[in-house]
Protein backbone atom coordinates (compact mmCIF):
# COMPACT_ATOMS: atom_id res chain seq x y z
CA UNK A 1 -56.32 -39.90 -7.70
CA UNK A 2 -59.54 -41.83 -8.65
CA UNK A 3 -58.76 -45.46 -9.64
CA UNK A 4 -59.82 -47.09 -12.74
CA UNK A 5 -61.31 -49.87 -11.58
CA UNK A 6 -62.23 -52.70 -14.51
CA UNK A 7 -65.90 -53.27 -13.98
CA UNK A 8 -67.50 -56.61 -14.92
CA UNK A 9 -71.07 -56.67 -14.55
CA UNK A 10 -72.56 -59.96 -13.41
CA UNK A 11 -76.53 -58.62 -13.99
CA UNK A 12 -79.36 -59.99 -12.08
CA UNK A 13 -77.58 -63.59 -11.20
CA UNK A 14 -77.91 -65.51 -8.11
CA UNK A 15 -80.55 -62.62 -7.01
CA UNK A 16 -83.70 -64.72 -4.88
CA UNK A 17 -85.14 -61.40 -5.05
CA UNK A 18 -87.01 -58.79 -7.09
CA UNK A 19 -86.70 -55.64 -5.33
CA UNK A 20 -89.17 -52.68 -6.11
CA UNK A 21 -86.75 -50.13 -7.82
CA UNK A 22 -84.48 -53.21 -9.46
CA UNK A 23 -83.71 -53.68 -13.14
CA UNK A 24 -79.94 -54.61 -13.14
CA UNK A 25 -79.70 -55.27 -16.45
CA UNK A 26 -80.69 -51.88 -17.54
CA UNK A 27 -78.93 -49.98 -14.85
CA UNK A 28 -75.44 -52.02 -16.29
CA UNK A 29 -76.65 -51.40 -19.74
CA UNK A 30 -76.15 -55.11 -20.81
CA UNK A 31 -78.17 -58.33 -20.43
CA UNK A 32 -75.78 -60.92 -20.66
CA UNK A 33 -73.36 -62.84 -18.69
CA UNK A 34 -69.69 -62.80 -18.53
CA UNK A 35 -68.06 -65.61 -19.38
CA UNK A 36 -64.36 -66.87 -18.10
CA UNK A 37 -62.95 -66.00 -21.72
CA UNK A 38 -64.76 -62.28 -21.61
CA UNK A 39 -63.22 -61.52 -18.11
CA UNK A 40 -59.66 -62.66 -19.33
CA UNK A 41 -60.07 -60.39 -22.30
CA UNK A 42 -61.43 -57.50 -20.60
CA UNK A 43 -58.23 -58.05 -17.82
CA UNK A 44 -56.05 -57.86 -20.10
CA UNK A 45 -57.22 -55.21 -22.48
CA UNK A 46 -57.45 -53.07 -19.63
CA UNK A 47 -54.39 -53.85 -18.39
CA UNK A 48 -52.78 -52.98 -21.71
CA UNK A 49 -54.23 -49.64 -21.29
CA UNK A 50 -53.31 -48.91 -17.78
CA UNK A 51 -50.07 -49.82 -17.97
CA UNK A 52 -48.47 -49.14 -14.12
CA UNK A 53 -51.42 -47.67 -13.32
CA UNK A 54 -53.25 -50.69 -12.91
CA UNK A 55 -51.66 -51.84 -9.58
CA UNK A 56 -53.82 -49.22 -7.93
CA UNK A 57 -57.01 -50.55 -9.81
CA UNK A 58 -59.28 -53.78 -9.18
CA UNK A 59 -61.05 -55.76 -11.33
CA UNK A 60 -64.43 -55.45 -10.05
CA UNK A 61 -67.26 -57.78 -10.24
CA UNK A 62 -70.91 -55.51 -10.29
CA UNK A 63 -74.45 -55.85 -11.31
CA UNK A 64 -76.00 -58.91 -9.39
CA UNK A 65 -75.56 -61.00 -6.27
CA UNK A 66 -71.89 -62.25 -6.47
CA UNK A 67 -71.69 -64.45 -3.81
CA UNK A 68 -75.19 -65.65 -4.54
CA UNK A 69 -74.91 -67.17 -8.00
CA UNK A 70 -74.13 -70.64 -8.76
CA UNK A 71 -71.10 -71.94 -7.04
CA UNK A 72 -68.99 -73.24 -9.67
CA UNK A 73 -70.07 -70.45 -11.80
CA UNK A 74 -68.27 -67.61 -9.59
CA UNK A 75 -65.53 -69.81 -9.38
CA UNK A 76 -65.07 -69.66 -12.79
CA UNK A 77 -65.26 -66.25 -13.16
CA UNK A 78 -62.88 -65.45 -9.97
CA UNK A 79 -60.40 -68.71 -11.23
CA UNK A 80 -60.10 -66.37 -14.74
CA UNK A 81 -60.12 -63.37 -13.22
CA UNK A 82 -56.94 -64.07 -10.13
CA UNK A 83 -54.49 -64.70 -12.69
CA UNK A 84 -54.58 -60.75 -13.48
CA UNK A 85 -53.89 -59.86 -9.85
CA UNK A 86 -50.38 -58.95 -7.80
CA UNK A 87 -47.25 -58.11 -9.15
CA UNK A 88 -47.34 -56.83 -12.76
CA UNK A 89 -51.30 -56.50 -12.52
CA UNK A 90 -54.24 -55.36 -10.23
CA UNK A 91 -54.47 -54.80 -6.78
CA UNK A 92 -57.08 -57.20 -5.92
CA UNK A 93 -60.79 -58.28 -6.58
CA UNK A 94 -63.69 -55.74 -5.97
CA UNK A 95 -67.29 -57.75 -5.55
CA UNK A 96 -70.64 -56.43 -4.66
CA UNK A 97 -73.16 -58.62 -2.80
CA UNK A 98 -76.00 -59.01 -0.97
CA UNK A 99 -76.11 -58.86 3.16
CA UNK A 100 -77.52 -62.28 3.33
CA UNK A 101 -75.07 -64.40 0.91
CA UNK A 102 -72.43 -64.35 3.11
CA UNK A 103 -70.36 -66.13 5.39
CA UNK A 104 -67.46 -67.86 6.61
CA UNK A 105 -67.08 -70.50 4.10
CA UNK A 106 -67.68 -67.61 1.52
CA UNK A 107 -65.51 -65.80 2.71
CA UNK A 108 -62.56 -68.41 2.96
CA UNK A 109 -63.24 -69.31 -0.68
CA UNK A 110 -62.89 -65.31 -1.66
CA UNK A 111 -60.02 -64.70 0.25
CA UNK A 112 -58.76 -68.03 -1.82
CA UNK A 113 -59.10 -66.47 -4.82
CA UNK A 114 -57.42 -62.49 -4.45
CA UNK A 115 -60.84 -61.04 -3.62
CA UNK A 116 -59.66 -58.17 -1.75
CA UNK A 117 -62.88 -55.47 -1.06
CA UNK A 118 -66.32 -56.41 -0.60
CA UNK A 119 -69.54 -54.20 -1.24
CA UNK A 120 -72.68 -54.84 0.47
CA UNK A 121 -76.08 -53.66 -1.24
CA UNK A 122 -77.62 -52.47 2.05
CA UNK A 123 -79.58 -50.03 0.68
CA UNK A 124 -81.78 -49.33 3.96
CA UNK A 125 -80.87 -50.14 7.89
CA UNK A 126 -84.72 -50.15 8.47
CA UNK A 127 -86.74 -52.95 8.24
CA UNK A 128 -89.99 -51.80 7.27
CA UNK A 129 -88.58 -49.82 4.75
CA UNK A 130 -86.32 -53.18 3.50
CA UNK A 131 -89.93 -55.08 3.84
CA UNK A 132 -91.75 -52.90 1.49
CA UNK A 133 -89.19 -53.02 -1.56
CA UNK A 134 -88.97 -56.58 -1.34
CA UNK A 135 -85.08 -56.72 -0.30
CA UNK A 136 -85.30 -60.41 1.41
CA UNK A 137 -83.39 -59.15 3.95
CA UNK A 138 -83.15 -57.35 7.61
CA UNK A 139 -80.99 -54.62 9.29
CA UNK A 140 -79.38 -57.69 11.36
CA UNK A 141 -78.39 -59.35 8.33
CA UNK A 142 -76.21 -56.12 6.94
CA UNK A 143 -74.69 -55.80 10.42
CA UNK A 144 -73.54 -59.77 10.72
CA UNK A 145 -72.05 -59.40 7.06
CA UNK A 146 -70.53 -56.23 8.10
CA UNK A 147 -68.54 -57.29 10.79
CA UNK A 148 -67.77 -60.29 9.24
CA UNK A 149 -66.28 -58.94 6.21
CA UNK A 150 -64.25 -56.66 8.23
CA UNK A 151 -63.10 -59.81 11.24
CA UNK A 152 -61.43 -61.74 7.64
CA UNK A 153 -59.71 -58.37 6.42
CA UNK A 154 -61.42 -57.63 3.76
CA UNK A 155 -61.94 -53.97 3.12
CA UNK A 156 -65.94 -53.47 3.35
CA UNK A 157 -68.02 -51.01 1.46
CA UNK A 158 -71.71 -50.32 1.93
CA UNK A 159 -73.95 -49.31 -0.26
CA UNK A 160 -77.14 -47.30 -0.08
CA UNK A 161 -80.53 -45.48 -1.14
CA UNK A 162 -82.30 -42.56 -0.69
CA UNK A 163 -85.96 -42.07 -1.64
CA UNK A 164 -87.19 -45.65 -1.03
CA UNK A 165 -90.40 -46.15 -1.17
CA UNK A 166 -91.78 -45.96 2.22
CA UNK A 167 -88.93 -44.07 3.54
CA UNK A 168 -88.38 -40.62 4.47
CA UNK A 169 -85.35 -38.17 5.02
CA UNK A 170 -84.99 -38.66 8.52
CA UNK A 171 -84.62 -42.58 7.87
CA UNK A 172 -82.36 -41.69 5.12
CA UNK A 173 -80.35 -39.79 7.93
CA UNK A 174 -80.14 -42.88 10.07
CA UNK A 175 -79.29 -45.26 7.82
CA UNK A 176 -76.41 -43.44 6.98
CA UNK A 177 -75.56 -42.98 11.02
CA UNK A 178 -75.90 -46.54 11.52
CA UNK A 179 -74.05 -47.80 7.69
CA UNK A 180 -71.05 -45.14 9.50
CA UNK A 181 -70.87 -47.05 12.69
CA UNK A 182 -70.22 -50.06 11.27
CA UNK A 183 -66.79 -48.84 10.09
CA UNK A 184 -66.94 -49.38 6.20
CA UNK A 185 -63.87 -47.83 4.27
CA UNK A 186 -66.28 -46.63 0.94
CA UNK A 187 -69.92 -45.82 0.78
CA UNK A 188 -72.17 -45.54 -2.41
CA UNK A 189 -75.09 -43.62 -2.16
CA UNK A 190 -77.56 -44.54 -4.83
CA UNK A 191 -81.13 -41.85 -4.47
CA UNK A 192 -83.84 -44.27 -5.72
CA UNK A 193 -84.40 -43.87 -9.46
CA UNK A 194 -87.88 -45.22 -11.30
CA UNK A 195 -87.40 -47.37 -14.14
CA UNK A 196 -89.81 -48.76 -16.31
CA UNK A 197 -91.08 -52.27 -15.71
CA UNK A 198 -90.43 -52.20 -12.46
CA UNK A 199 -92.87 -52.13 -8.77
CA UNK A 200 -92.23 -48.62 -8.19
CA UNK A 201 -93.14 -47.70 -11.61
CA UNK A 202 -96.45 -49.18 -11.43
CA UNK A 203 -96.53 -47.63 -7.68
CA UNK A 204 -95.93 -44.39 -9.45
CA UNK A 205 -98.71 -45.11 -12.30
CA UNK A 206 -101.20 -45.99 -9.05
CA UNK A 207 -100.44 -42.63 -7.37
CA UNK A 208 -98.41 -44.98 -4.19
CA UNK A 209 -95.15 -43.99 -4.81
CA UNK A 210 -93.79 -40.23 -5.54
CA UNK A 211 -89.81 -39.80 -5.83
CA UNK A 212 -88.64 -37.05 -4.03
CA UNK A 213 -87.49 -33.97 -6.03
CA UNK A 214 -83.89 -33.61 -7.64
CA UNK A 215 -83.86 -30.54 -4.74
CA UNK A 216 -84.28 -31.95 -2.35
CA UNK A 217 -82.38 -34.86 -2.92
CA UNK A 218 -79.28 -33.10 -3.73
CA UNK A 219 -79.94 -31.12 0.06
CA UNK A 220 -80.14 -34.59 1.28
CA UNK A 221 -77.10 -35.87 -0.39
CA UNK A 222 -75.28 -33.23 0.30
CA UNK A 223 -75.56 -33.76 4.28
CA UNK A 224 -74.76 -37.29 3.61
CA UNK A 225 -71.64 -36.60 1.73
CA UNK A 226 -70.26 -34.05 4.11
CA UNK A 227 -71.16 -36.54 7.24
CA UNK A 228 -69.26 -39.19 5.81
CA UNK A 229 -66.90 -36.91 4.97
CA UNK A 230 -66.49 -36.37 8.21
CA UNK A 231 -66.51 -39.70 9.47
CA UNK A 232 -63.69 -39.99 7.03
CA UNK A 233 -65.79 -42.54 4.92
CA UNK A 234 -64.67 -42.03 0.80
CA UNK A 235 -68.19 -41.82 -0.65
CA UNK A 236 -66.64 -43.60 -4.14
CA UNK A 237 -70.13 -43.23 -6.00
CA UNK A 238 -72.90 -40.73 -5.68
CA UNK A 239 -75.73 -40.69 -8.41
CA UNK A 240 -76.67 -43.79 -10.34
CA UNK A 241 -73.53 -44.01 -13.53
CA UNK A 242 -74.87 -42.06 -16.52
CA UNK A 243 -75.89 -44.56 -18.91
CA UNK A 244 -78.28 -45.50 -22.23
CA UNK A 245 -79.42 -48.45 -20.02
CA UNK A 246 -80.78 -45.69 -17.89
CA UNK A 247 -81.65 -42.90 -19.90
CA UNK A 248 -83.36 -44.90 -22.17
CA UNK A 249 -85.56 -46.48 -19.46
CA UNK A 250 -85.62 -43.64 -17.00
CA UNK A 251 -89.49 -43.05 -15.71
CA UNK A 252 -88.97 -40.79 -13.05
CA UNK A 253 -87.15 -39.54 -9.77
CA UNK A 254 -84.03 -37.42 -8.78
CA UNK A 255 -81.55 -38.32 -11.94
CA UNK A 256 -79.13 -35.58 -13.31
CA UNK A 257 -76.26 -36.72 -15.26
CA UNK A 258 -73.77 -34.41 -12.73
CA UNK A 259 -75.59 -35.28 -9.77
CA UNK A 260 -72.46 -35.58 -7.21
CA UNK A 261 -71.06 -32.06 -8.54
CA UNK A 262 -74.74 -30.30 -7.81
CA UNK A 263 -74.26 -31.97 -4.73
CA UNK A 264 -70.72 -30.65 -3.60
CA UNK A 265 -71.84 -27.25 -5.11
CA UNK A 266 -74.05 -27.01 -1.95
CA UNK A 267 -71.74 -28.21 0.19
CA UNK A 268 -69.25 -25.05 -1.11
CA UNK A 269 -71.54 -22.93 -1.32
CA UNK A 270 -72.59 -23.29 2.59
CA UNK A 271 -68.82 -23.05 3.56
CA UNK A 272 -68.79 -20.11 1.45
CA UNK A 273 -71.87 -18.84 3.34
CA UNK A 274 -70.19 -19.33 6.66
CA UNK A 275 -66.83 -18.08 5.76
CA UNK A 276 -68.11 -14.89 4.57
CA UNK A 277 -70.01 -14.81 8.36
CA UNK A 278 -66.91 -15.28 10.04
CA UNK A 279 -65.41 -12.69 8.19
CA UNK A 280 -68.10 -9.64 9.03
CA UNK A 281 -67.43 -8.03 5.44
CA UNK A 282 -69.50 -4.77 5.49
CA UNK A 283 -71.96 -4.51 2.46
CA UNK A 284 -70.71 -2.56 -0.46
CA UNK A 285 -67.22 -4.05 0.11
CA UNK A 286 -65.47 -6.88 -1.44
CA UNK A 287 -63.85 -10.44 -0.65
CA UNK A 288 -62.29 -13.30 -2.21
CA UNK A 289 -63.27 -16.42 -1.69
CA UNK A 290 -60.39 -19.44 -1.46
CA UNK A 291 -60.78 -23.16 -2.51
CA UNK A 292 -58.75 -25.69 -4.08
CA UNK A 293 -57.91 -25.68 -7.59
CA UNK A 294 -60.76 -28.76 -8.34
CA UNK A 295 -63.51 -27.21 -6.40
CA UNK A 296 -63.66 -23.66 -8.36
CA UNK A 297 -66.10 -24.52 -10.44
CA UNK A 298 -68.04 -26.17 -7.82
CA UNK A 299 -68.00 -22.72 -5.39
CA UNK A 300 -68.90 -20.90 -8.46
CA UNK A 301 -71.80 -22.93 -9.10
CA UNK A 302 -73.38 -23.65 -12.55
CA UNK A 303 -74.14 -20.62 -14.73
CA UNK A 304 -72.46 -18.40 -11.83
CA UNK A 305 -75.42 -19.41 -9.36
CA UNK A 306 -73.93 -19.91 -6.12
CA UNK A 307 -71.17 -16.93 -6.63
CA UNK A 308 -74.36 -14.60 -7.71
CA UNK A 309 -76.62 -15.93 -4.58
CA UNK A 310 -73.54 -14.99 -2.59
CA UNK A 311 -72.89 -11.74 -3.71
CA UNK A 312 -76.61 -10.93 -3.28
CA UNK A 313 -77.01 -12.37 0.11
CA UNK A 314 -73.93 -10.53 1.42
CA UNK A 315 -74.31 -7.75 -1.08
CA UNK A 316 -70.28 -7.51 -1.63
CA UNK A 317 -68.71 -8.35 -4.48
CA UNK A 318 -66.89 -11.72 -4.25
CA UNK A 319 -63.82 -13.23 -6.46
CA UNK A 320 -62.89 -16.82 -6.23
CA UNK A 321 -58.88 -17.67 -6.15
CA UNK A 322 -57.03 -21.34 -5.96
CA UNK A 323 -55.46 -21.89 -2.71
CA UNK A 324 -54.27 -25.40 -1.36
CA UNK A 325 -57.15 -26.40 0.54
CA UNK A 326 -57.94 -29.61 1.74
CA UNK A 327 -62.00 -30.70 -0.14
CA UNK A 328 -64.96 -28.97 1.15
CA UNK A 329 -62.78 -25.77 2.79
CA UNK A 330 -63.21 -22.13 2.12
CA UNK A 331 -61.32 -19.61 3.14
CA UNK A 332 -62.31 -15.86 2.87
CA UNK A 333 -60.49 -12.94 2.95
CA UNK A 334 -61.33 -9.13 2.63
CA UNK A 335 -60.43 -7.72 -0.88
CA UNK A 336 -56.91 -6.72 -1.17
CA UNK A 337 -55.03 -6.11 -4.93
């Protein structure tokens, strides 16, 4: 079941940086920051809407450079915010941060405080690529945080991009290989998006910079997905959160409001592909493909693509039934009534 997690953005704070793609406060959609009073109100409306639900959620602190902001300041927020957590109320406290804002004293004073899960903007594990967006910080610096994140029990997530400029898919690839070997329990895979006022826009104005296309992203995304699949990683975000913050200030690059579903609709429609292999169907006859109840739609394919490319492919017609599968199987089966 997908938790409701109470998102607080924190937007641009504490940040030393201005990285080429960033413009926090229009990917959160808000410009402001929280106050103590605004994150007790937001606990508790939220926990007035959850109800017992809400002892599988977090309250999660987004948008900037948590550990980076003023001390007192996160304090603050964390001192209004632990009150809400433990029996009666929320798991624990999600933050995001960057690579190079913590360590043990930070980590000591989170613990302190019910922070539970910690999310580290990596973005790249390659240096030149982290050099030419301006990240302010290096491949060693994500794998120190890493393991020290995971040596004070916190549960670490990692967070990165696709489509940097300077990078290429098979840096994409190893990023992901190396963000996997360093054991993180979530992933979010964010493919670089162009917004306006930002470096890469004007790189894109200059002719530097061109995104890759929404294709071949979701090809690339798609691998990524299944391989941390695979490395049984939960991939809790794909796709930048549809917004107005960023459809109002979108410029350019790989965005589709359903970007994680075109995504798994590859990754079905391969199994599919190999299924039907496995199964030597002769051409004329017919098959039925198996999936889960959830991932119909996503075999399917929108507007009946991936079922038609099937049937066209194999030339046999094809029927999709529900079947308890576990995510990304397909089964297939000759046609029988």
């Amino acid at each position: 079941m997908k938790k409701a997690n109470v998102a607080i953005f924190v937007p641009n704070l504490g940040c030393p940086h201005k990285c080429s793609f960033c413009d926090q406060t229009k990917i959160a959609g808000q410009e402001s920051a929280p106050t103590p009073d605004e994150v007790k109100r937001t606990a508790e409306t939220a926990l007035s809407r959850l109800g017992p639900k809400a002892k599988d959620s977090e309250i999660a602190f987004f948008g900037g450079s948590f550990t980076a902001v003023e001390h007192n300041y996160m304090v603050s927020l964390l001192e209004a915010a632990q009150p809400y957590i433990g029996e009666n109320g929320f798991k624990g406290i999600r933050i995001s941060t960057r690579p190079d804002a913590i360590d043990a004293n930070m980590l000591i004073t989170l613990r302190r405080y019910g922070v539970t899960a910690i999310e580290l903007g990596a973005q790249s594990m390659d240096d030149r690529v982290l050099e030419l967006n301006y990240r302010g910080h290096k491949k060693r610096d994500v794998e120190q945080a890493s393991k020290l994140i995971s040596a004070y029990g916190f549960e670490l997530g990692l967070q990165m991009m696709t489509g940097l400029y300077g990078s290429t898919r098979e840096t994409d690839l190893k990023t992901a290989r190396e963000i996997a070997d360093l054991n993180p329990k979530t992933v979010r895979i964010y493919p670089t998006i162009v917004l306006k006022n930002t470096l890469l826009a004007r790189y894109l104005d200059e002719g530097k910079y061109n995104p890759p296309s929404l294709t071949d992203t979701v090809a690339l995304c798609a691998e990524l997905l299944l391989f941390f699949h695979e490395r049984n990683i939960s991939v809790i975000r794909l796709g930048l959160h549809a917004g107005p913050g960023i459809e109002k200030n979108y410029k350019a690059g790989p965005w589709h409001p359903a970007f994680r579903e075109l995504c798994e609709s590859v990754i079905y429609k391969e199994k599919a592909e190999a299924a039907l292999k496995k199964l030597g169907v002769k051409e004329g006859g017919s098959a039925v493909l198996y999936v889960s109840p959830s991932a119909v739609s996503k075999l399917v394919g929108q507007h009946r693509q991936n079922l038609t490319s099937l049937e066209n492919a194999f030339k046999v017609r094809l029927t999709v039934r529900e079947r308890d599968l576990p995510e990304f199987v397909v089964n297939a089966e000759k046609f029988s009534k």
